[in-house]
N, C-alpha and C. Protein backbone atom coordinates (compact mmCIF):
# COMPACT_ATOMS: atom_id res chain seq x y z
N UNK A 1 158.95 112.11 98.32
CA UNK A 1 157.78 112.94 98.51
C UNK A 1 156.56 112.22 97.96
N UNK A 2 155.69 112.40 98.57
CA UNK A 2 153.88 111.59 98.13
C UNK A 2 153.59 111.85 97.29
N UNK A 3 151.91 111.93 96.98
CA UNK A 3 151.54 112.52 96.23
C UNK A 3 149.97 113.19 97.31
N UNK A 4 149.56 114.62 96.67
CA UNK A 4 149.03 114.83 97.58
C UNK A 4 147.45 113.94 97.66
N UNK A 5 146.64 114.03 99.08
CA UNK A 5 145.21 113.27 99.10
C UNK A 5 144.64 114.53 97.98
N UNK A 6 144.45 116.17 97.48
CA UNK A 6 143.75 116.49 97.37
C UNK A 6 143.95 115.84 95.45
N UNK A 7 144.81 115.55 95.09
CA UNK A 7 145.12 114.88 93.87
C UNK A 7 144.01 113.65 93.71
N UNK A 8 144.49 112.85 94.72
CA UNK A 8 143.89 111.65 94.82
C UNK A 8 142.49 111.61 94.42
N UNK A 9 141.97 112.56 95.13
CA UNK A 9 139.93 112.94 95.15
C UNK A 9 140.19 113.21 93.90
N UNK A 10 140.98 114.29 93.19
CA UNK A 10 140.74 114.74 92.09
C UNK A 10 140.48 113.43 91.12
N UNK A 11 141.32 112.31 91.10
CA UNK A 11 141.00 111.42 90.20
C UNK A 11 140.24 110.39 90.96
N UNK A 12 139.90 110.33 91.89
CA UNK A 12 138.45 109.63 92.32
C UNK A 12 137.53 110.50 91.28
N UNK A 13 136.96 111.63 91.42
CA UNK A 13 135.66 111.61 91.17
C UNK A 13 136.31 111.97 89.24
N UNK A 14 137.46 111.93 88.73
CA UNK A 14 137.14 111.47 87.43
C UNK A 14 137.24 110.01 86.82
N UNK A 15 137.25 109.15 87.41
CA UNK A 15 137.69 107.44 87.27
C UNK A 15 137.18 107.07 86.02
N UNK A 16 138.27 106.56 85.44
CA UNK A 16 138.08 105.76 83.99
C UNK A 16 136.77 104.63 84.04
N UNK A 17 136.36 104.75 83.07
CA UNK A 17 135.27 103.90 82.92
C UNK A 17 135.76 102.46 83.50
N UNK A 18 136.44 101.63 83.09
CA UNK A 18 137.18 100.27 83.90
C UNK A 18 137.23 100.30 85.51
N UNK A 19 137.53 101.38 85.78
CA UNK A 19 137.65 101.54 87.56
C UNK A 19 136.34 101.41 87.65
N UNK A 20 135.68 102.54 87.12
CA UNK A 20 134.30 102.60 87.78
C UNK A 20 133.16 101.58 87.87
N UNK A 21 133.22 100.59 86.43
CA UNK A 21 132.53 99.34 86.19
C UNK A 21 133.25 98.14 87.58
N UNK A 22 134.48 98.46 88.33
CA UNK A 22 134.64 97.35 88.94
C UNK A 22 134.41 98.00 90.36
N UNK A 23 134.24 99.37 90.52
CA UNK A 23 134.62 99.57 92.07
C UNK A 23 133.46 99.26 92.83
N UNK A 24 133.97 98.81 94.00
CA UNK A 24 133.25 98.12 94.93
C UNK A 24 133.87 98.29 96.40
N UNK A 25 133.44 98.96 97.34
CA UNK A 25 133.74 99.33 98.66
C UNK A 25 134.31 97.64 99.62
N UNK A 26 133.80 96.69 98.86
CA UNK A 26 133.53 94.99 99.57
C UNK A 26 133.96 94.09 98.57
N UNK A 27 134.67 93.46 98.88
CA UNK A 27 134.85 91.85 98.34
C UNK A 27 135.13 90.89 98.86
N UNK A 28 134.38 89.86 99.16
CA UNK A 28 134.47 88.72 100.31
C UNK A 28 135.29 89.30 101.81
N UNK A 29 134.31 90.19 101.43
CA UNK A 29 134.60 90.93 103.64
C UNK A 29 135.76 92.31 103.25
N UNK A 30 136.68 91.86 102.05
CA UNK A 30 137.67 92.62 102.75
C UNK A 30 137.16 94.39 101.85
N UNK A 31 137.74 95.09 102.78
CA UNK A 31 137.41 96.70 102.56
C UNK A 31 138.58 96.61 101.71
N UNK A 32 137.98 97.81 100.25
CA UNK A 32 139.04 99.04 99.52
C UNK A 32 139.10 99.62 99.25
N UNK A 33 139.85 100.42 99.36
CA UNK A 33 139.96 101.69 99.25
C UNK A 33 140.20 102.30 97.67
N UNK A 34 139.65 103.28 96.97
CA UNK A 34 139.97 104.06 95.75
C UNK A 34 140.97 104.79 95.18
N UNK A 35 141.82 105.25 94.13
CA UNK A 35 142.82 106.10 94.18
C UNK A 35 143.29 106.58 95.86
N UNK A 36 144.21 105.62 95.82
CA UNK A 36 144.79 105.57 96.83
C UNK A 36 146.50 105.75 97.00
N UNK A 37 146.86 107.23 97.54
CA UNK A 37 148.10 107.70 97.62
C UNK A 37 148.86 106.44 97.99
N UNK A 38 150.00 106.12 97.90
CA UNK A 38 151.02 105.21 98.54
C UNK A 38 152.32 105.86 98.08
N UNK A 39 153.25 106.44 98.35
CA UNK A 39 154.43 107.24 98.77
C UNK A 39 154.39 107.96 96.90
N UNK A 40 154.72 107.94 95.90
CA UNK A 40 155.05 108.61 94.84
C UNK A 40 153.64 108.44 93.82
N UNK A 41 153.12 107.51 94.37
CA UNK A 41 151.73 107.00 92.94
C UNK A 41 150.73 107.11 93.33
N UNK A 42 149.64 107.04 92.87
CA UNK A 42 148.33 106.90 93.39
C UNK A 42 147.67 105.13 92.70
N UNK A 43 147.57 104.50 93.72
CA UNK A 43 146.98 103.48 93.10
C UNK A 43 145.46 102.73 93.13
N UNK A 44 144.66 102.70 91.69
CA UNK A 44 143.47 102.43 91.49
C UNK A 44 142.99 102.30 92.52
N UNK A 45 143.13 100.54 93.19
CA UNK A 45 142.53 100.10 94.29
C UNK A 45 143.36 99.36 95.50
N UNK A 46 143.23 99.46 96.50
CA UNK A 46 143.99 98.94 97.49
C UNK A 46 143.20 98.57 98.64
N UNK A 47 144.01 97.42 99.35
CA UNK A 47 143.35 96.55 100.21
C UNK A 47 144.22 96.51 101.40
N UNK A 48 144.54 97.12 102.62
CA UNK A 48 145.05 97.17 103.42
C UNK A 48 145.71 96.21 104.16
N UNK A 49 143.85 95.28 104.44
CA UNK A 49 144.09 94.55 105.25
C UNK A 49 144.73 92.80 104.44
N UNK A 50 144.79 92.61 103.37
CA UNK A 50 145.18 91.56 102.60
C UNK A 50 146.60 92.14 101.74
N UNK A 51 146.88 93.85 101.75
CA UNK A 51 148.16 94.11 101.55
C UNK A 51 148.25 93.88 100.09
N UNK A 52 147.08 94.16 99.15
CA UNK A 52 147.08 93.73 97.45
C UNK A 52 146.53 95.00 96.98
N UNK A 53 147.06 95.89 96.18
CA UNK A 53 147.13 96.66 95.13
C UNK A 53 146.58 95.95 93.58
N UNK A 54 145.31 96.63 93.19
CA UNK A 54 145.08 96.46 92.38
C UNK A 54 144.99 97.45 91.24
N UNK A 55 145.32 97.33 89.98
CA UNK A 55 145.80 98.69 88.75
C UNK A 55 144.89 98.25 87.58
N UNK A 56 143.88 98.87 87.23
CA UNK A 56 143.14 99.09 86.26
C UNK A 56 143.70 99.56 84.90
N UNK A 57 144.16 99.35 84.02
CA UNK A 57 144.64 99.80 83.03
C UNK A 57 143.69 99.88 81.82
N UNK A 58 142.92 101.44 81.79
CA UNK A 58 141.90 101.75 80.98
C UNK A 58 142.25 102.27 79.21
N UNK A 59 141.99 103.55 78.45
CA UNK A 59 141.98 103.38 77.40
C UNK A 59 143.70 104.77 77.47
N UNK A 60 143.39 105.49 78.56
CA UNK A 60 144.67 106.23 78.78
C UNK A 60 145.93 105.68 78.66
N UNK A 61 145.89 104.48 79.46
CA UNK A 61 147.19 104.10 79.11
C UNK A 61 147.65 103.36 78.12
N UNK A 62 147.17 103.43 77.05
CA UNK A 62 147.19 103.18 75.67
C UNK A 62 148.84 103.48 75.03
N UNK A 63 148.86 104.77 75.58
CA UNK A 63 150.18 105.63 74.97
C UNK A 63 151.29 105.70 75.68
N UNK A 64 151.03 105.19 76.62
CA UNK A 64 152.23 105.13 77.99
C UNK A 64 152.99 103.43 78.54
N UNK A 65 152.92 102.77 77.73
CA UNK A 65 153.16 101.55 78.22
C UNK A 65 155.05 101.19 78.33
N UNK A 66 155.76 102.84 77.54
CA UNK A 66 156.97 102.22 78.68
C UNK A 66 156.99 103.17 80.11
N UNK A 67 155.93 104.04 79.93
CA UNK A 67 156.10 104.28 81.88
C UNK A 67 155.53 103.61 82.38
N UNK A 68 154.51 103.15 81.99
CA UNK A 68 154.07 101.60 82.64
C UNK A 68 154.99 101.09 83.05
N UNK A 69 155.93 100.21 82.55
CA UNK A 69 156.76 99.37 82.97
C UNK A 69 157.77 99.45 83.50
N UNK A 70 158.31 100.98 83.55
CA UNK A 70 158.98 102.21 84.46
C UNK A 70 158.33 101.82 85.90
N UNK A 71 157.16 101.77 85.88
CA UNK A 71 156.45 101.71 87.21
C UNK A 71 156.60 100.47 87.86
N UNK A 72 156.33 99.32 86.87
CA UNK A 72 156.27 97.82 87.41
C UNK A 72 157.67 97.43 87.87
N UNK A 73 158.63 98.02 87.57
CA UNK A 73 160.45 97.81 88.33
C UNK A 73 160.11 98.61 89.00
């Protein structure tokens, strides 16, 4: 099961300071997209067309670094 888009917005418009200092609609041509659903997670930033996921790790995940790594397997 996903996660839902109306989640997704929800943490678009609260984005950790780190997301927000880097987000950028453009980078050398290619489009990305923001909290972006992909089947169970929502991830920071994603790039469709180059197929690269990018993960911001701000001051939240401070306290979580073995579900972090829950995530990275």
């Amino acid at each position: 099961m996903g996660v839902s888009r109306d989640f997704a917005r929800q943490l678009r418009k609260s984005s950790a300071d780190a997301e927000t200092r880097l987000w950028s609609k453009q980078v050398d041509g290619l489009r990305f997209r923001r909290q972006q659903p992909i089947g169970r997670y929502v991830v920071d930033f994603f790039c469709p067309e180059a197929k690269l996921i990018v993960e911001v790790d701000g001051g939240q995940h401070a306290d979580a670094e073995r579900v972090d790594l829950i995530r990275t397997l």
